[in-house]
PDB file of N, CA and C in Angstrom:
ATOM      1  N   UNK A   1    -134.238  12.488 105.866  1.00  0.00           N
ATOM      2  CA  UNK A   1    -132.818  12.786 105.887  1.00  0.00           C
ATOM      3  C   UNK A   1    -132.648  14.244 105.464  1.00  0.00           C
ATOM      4  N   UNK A   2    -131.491  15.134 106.025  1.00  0.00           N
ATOM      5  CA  UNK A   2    -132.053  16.097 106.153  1.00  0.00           C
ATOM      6  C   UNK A   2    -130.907  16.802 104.836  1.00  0.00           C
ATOM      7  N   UNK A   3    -131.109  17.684 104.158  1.00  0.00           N
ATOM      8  CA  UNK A   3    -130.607  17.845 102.947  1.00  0.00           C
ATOM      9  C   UNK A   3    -128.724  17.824 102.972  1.00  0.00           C
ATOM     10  N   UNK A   4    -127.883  18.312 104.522  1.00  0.00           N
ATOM     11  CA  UNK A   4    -126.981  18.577 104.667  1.00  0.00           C
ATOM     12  C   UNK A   4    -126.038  17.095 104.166  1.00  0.00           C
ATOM     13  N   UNK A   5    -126.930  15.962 104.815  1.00  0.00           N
ATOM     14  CA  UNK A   5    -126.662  14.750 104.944  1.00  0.00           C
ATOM     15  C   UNK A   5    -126.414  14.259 103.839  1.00  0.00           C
ATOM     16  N   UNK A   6    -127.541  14.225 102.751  1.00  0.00           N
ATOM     17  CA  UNK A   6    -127.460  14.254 101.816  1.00  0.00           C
ATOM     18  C   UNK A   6    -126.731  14.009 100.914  1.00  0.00           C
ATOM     19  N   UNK A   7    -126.075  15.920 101.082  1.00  0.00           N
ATOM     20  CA  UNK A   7    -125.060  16.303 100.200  1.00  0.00           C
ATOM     21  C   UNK A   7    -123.909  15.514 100.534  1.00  0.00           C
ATOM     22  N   UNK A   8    -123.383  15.324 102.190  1.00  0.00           N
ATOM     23  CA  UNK A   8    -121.868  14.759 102.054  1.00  0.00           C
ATOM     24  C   UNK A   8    -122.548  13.474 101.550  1.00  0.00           C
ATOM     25  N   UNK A   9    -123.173  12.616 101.228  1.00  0.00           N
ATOM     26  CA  UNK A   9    -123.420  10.865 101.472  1.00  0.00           C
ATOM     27  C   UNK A   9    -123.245  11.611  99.632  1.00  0.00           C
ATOM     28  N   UNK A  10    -123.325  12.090  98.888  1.00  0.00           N
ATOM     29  CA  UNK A  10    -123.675  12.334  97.599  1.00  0.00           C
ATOM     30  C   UNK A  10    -121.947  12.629  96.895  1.00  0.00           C
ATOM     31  N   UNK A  11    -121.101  13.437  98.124  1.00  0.00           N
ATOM     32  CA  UNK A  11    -119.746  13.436  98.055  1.00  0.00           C
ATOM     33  C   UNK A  11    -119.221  12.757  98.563  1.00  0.00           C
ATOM     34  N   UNK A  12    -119.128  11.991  99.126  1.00  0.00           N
ATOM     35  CA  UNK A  12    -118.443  11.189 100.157  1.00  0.00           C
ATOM     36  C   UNK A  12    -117.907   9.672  98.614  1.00  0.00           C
ATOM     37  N   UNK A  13    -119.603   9.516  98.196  1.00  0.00           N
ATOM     38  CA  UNK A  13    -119.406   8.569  96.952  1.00  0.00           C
ATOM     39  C   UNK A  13    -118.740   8.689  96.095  1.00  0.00           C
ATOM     40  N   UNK A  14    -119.006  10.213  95.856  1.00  0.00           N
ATOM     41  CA  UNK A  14    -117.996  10.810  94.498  1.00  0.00           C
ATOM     42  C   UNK A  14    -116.596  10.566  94.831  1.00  0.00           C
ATOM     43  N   UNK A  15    -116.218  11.187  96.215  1.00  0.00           N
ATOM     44  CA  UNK A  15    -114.599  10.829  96.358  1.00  0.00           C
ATOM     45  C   UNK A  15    -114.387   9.663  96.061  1.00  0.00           C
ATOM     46  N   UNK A  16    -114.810   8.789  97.063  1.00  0.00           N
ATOM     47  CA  UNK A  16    -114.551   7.230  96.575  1.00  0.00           C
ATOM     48  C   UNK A  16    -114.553   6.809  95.483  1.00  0.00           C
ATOM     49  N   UNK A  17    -115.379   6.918  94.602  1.00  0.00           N
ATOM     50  CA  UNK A  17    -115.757   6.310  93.158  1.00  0.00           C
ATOM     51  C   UNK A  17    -114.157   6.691  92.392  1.00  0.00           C
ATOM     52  N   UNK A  18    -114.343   8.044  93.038  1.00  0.00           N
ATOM     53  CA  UNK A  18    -112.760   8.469  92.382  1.00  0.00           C
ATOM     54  C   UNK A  18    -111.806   8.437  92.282  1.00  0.00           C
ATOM     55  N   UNK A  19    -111.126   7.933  93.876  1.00  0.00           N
ATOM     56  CA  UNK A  19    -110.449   6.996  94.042  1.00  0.00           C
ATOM     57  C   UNK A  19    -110.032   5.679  93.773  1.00  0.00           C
ATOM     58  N   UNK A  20    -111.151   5.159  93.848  1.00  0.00           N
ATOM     59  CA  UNK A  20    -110.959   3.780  93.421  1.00  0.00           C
ATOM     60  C   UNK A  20    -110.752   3.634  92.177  1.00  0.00           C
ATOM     61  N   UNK A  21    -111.088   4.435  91.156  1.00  0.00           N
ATOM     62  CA  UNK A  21    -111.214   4.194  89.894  1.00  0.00           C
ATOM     63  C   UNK A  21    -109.873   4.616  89.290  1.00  0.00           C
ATOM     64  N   UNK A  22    -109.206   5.363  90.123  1.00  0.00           N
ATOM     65  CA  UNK A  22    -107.501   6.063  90.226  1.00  0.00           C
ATOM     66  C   UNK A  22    -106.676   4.234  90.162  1.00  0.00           C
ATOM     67  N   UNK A  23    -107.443   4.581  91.894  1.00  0.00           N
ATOM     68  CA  UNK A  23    -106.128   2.835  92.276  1.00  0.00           C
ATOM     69  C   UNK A  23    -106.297   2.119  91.541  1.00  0.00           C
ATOM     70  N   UNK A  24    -107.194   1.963  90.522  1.00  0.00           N
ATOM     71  CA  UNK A  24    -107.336   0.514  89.847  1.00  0.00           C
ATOM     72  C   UNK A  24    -107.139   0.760  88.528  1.00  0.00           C
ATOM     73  N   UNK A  25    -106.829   2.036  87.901  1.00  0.00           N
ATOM     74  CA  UNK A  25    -105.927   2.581  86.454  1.00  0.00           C
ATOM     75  C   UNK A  25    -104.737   2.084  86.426  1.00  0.00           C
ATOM     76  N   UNK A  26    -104.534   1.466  85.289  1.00  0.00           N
ATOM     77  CA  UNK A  26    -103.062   0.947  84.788  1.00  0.00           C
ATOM     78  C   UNK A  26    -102.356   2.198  84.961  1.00  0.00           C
ATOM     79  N   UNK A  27    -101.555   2.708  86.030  1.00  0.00           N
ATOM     80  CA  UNK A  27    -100.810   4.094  85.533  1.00  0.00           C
ATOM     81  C   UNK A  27     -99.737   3.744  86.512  1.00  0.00           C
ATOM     82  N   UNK A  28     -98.519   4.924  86.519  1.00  0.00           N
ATOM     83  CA  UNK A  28     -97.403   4.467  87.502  1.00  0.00           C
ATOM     84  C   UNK A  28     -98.320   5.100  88.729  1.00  0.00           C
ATOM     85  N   UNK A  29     -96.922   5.103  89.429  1.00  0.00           N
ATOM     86  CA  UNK A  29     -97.475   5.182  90.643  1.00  0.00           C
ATOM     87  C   UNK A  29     -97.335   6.748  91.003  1.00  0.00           C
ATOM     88  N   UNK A  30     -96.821   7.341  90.695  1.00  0.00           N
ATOM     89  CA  UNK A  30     -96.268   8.697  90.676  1.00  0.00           C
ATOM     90  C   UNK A  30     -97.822   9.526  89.710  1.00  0.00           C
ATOM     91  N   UNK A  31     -97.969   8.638  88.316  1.00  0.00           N
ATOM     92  CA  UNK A  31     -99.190   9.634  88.015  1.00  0.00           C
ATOM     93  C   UNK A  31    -100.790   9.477  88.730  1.00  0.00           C
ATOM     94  N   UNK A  32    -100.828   8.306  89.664  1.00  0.00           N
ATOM     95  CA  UNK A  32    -102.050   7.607  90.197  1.00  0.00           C
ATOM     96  C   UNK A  32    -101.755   8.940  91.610  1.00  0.00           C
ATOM     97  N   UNK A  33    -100.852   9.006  92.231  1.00  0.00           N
ATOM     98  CA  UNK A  33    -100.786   9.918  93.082  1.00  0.00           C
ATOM     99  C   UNK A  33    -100.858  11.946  92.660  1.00  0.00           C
ATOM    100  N   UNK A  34    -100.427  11.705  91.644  1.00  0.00           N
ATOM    101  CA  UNK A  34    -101.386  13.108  90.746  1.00  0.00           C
ATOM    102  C   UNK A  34    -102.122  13.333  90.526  1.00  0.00           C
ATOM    103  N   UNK A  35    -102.856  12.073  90.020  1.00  0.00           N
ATOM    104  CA  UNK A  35    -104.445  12.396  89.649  1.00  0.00           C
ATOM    105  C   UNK A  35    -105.100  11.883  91.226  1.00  0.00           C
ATOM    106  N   UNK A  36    -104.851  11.672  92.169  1.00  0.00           N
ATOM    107  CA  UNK A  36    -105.594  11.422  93.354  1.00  0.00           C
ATOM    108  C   UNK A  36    -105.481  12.718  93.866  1.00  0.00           C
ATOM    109  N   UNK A  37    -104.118  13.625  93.816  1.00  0.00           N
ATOM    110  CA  UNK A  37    -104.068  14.893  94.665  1.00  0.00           C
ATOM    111  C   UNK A  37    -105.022  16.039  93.630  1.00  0.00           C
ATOM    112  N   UNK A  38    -104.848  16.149  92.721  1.00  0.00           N
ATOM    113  CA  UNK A  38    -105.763  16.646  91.892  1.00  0.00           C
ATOM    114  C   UNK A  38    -107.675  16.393  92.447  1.00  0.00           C
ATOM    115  N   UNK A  39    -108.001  15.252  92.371  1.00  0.00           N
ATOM    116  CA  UNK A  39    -109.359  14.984  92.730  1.00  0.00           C
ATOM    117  C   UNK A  39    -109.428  15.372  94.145  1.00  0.00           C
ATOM    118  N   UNK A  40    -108.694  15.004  94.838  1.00  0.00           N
ATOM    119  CA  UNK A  40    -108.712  15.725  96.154  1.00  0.00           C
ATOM    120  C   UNK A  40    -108.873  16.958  95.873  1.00  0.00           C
ATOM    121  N   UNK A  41    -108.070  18.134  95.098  1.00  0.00           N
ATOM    122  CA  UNK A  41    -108.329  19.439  95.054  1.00  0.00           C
ATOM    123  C   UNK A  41    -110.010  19.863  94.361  1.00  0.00           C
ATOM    124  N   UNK A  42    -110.485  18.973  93.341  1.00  0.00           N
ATOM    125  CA  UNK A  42    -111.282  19.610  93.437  1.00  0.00           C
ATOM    126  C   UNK A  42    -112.356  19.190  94.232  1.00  0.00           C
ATOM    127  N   UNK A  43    -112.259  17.966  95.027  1.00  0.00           N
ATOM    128  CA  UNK A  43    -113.493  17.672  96.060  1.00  0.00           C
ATOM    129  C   UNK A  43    -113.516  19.267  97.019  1.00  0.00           C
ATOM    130  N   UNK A  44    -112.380  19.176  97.045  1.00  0.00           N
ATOM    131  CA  UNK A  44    -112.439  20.225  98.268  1.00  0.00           C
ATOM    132  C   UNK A  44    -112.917  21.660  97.661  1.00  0.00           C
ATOM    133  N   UNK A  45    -112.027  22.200  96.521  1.00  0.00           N
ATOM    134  CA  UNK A  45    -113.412  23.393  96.307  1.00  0.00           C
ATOM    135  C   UNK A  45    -114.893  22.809  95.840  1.00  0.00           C
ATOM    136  N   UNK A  46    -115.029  21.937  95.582  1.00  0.00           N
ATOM    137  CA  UNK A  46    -116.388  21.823  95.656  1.00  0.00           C
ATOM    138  C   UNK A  46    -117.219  21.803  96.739  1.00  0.00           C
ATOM    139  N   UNK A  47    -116.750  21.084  97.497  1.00  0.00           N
ATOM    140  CA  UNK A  47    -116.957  21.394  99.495  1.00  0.00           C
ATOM    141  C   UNK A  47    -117.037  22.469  99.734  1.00  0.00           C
ATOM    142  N   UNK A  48    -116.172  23.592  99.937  1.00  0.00           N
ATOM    143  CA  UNK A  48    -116.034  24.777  99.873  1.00  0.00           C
ATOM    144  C   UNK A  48    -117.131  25.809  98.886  1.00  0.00           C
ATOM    145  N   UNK A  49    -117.551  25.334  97.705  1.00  0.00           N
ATOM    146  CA  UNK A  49    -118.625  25.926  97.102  1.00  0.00           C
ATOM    147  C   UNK A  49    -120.021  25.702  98.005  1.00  0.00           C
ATOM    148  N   UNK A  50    -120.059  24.733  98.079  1.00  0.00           N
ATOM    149  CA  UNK A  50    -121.579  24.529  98.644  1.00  0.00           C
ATOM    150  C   UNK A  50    -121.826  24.787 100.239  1.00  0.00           C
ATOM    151  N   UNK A  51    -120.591  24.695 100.934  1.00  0.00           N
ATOM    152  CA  UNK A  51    -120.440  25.287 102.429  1.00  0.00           C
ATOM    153  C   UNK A  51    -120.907  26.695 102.120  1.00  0.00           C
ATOM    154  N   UNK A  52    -120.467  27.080 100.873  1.00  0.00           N
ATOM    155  CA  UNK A  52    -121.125  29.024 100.820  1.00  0.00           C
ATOM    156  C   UNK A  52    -122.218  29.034 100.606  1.00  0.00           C
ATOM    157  N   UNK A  53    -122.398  28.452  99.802  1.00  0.00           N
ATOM    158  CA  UNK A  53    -124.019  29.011  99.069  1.00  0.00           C
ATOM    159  C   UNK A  53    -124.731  28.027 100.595  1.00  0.00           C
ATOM    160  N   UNK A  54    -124.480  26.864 101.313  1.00  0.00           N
ATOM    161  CA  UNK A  54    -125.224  26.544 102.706  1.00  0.00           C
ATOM    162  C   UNK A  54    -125.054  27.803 103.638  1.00  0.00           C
ATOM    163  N   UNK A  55    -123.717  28.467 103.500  1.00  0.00           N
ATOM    164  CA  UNK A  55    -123.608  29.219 104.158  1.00  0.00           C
ATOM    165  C   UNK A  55    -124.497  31.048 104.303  1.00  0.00           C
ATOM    166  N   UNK A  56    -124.872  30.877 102.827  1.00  0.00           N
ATOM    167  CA  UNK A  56    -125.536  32.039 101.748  1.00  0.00           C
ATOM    168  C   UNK A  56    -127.023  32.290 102.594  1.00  0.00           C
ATOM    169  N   UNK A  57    -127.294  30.899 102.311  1.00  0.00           N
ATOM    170  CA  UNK A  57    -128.623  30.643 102.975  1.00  0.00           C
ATOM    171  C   UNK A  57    -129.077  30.807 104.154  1.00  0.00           C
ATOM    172  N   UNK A  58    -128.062  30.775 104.950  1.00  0.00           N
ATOM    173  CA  UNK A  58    -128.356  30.454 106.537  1.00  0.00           C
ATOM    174  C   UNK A  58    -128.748  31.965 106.945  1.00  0.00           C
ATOM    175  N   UNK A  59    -127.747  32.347 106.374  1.00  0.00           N
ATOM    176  CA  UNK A  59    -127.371  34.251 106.626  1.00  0.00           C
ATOM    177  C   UNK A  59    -128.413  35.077 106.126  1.00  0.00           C
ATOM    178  N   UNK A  60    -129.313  34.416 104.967  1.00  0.00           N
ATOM    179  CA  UNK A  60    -130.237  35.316 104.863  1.00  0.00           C
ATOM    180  C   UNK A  60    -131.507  34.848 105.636  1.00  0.00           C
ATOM    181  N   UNK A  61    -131.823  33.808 105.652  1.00  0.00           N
ATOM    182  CA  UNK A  61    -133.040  33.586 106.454  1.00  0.00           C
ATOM    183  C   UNK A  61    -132.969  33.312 108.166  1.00  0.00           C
ATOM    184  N   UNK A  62    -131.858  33.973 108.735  1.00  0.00           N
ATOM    185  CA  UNK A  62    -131.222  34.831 110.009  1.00  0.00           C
ATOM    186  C   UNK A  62    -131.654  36.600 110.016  1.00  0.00           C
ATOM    187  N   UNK A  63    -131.257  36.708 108.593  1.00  0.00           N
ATOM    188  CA  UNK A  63    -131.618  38.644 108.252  1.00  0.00           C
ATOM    189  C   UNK A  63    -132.938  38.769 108.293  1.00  0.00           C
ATOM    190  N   UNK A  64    -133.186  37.827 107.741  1.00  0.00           N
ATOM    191  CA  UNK A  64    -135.320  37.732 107.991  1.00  0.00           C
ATOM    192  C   UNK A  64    -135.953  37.622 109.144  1.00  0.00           C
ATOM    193  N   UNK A  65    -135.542  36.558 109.499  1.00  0.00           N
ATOM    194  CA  UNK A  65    -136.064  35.968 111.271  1.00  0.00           C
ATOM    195  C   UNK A  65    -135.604  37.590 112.163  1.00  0.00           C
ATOM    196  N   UNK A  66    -134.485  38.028 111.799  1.00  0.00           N
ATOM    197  CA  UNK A  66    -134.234  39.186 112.307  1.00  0.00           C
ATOM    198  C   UNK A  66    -135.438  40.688 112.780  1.00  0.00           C
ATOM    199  N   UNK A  67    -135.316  40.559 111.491  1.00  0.00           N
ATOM    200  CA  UNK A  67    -135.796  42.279 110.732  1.00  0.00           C
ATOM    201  C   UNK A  67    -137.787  41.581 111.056  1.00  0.00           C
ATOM    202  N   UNK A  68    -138.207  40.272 111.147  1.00  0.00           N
ATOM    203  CA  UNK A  68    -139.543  39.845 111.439  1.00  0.00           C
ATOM    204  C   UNK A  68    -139.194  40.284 112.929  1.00  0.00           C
ATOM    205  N   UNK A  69    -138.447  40.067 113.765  1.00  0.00           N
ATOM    206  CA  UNK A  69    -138.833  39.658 115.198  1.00  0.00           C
ATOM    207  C   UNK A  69    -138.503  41.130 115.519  1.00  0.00           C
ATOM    208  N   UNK A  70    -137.886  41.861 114.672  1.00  0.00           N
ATOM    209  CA  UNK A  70    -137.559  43.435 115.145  1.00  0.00           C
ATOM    210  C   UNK A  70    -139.253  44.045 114.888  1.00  0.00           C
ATOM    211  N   UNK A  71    -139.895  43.503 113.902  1.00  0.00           N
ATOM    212  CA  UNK A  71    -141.106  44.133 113.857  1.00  0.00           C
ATOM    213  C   UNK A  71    -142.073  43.676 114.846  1.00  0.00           C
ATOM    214  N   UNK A  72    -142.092  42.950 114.853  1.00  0.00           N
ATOM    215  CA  UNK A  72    -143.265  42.152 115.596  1.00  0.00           C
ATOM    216  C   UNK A  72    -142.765  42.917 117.425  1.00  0.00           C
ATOM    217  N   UNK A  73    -141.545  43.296 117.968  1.00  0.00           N
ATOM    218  CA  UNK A  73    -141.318  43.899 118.913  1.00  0.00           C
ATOM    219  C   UNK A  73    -141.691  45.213 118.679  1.00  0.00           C
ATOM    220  N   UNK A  74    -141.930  46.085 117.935  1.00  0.00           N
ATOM    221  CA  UNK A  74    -142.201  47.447 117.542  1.00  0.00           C
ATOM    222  C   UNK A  74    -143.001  47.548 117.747  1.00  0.00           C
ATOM    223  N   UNK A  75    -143.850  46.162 116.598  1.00  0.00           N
ATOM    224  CA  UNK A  75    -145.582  46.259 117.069  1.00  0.00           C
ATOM    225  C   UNK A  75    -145.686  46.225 118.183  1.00  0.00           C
ATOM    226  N   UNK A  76    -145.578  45.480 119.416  1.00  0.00           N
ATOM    227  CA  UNK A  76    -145.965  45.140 120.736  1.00  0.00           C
ATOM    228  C   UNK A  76    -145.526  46.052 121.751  1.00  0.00           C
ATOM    229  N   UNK A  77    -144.552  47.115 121.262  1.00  0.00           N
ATOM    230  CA  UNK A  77    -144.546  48.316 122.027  1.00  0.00           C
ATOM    231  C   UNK A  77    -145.489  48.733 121.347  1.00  0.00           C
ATOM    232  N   UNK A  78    -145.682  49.265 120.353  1.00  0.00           N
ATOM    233  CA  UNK A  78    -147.009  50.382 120.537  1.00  0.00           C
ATOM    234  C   UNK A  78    -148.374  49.704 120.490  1.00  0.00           C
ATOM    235  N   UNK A  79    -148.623  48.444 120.747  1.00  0.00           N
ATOM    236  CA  UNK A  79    -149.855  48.328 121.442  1.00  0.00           C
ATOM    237  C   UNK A  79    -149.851  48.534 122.974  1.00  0.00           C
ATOM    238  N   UNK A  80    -148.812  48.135 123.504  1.00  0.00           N
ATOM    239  CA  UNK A  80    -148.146  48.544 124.858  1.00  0.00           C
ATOM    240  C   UNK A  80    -148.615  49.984 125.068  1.00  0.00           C
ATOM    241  N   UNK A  81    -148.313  50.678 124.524  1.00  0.00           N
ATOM    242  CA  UNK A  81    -148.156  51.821 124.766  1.00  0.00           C
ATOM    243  C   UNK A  81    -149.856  52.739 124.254  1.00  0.00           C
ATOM    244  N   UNK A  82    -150.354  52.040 123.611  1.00  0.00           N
ATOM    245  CA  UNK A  82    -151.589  52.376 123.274  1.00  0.00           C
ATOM    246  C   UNK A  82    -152.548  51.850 124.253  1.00  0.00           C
ATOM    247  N   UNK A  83    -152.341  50.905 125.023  1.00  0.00           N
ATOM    248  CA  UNK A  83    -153.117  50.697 126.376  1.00  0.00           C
ATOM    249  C   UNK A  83    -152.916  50.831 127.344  1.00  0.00           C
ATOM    250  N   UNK A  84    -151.823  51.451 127.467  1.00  0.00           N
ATOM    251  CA  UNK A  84    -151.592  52.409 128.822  1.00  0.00           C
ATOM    252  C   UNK A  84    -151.872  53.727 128.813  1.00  0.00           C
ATOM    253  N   UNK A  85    -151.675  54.160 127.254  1.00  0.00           N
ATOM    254  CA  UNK A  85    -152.445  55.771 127.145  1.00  0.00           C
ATOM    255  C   UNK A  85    -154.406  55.517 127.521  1.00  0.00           C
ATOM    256  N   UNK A  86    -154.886  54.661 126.978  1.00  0.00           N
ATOM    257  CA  UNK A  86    -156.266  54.335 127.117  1.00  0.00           C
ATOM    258  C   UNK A  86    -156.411  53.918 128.490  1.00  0.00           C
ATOM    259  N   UNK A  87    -155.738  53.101 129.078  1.00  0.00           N
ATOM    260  CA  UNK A  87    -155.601  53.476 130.528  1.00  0.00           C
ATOM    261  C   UNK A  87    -155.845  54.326 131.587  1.00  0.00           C
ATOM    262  N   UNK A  88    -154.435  55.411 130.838  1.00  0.00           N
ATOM    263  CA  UNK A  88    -154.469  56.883 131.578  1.00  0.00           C
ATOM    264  C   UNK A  88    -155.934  57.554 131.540  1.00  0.00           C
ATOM    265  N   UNK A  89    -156.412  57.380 130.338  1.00  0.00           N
ATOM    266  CA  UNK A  89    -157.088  58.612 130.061  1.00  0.00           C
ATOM    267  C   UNK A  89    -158.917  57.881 130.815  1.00  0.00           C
ATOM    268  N   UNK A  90    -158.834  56.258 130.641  1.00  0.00           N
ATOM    269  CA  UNK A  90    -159.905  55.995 131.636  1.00  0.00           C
ATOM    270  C   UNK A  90    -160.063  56.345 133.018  1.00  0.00           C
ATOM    271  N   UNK A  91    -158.789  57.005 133.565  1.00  0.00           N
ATOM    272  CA  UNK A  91    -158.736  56.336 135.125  1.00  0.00           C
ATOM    273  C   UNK A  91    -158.395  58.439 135.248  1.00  0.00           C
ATOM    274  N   UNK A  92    -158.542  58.729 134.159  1.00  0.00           N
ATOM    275  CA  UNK A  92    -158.399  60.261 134.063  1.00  0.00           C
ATOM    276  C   UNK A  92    -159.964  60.493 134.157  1.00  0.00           C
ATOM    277  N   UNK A  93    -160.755  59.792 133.200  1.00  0.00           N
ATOM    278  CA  UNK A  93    -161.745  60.194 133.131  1.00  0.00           C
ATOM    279  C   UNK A  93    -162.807  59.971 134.555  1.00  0.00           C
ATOM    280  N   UNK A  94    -162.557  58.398 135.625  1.00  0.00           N
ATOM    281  CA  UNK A  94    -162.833  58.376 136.324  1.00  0.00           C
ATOM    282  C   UNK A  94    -162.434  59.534 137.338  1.00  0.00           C
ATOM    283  N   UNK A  95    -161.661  59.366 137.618  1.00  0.00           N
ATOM    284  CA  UNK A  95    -161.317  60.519 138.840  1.00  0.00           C
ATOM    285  C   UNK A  95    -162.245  61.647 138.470  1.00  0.00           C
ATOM    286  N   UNK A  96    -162.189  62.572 137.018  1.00  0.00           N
ATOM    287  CA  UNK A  96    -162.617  63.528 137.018  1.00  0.00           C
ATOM    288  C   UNK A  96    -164.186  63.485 137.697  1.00  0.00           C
ATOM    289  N   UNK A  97    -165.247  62.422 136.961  1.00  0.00           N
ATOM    290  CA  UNK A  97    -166.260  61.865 137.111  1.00  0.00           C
ATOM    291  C   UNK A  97    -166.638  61.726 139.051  1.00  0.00           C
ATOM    292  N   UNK A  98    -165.656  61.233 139.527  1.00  0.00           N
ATOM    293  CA  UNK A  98    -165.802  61.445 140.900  1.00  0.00           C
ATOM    294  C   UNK A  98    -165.457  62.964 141.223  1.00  0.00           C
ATOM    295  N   UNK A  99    -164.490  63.835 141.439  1.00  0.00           N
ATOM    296  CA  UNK A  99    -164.485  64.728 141.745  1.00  0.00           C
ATOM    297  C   UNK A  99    -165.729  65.762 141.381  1.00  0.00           C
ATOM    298  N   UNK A 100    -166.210  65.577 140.376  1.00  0.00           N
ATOM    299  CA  UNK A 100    -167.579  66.070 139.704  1.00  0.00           C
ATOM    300  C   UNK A 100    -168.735  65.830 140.487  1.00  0.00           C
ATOM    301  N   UNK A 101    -168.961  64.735 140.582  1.00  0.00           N
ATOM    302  CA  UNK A 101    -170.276  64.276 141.435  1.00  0.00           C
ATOM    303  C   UNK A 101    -170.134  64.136 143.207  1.00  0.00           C
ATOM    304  N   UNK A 102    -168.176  65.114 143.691  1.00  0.00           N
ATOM    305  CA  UNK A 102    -168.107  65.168 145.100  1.00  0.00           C
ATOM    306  C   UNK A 102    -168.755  66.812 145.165  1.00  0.00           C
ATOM    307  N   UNK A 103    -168.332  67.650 144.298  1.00  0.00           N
ATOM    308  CA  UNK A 103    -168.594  68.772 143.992  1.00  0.00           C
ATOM    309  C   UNK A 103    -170.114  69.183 143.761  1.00  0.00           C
ATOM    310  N   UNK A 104    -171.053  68.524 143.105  1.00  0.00           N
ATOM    311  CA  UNK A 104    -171.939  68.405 142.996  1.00  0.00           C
ATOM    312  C   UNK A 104    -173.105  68.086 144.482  1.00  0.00           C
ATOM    313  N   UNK A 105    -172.170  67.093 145.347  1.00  0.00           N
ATOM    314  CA  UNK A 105    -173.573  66.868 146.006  1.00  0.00           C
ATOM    315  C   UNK A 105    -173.358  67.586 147.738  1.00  0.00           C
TER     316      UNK A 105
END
């Protein structure tokens, strides 16, 4: 189960527990609906806390995967580019090698 899941099945209980434990307080009805809008408020910044710091997370190991795949492309141009210079300079060296030994014979 994957940690996201988790967390709501971990809040989801808390609301409830909290609720229920509201509806079933000897209180009027006016303060049972205070203290329910209240717990509602803080489920929700608490929701809101951990959506950030889930959110915290995502964003940095995105900046990573990033700034890795920007390197790993850098690298692969200049090996790119280091075997096409070794290239050049084989197919430099051939030619010369022939023109040498047309000159020669």
């Amino acid at each position: 189960m994957s940690s996201g899941k988790v967390l709501a099945s971990v809040l989801a209980g808390a609301a409830a527990g909290a609720v229920l434990g509201i509806l079933f307080a000897p209180d009027k009805g006016t303060e049972t609906r205070r203290k329910i809008s209240e717990k509602g408020v803080d489920l929700a910044d608490s929701v809101k806390g951990k959506y950030n710091e889930y959110a915290d997370v995502i964003s940095e190991k995105y900046d990573a995967a990033k700034e890795k795949l920007s390197g790993l492309a850098s690298e692969g141009r200049d090996m790119l580019n280091q075997a096409k210079d070794k290239g050049n300079a084989m197919g430099n060296d051939a030619m010369n090698s022939d023109i040498r030994n047309t000159m020669n014979s």
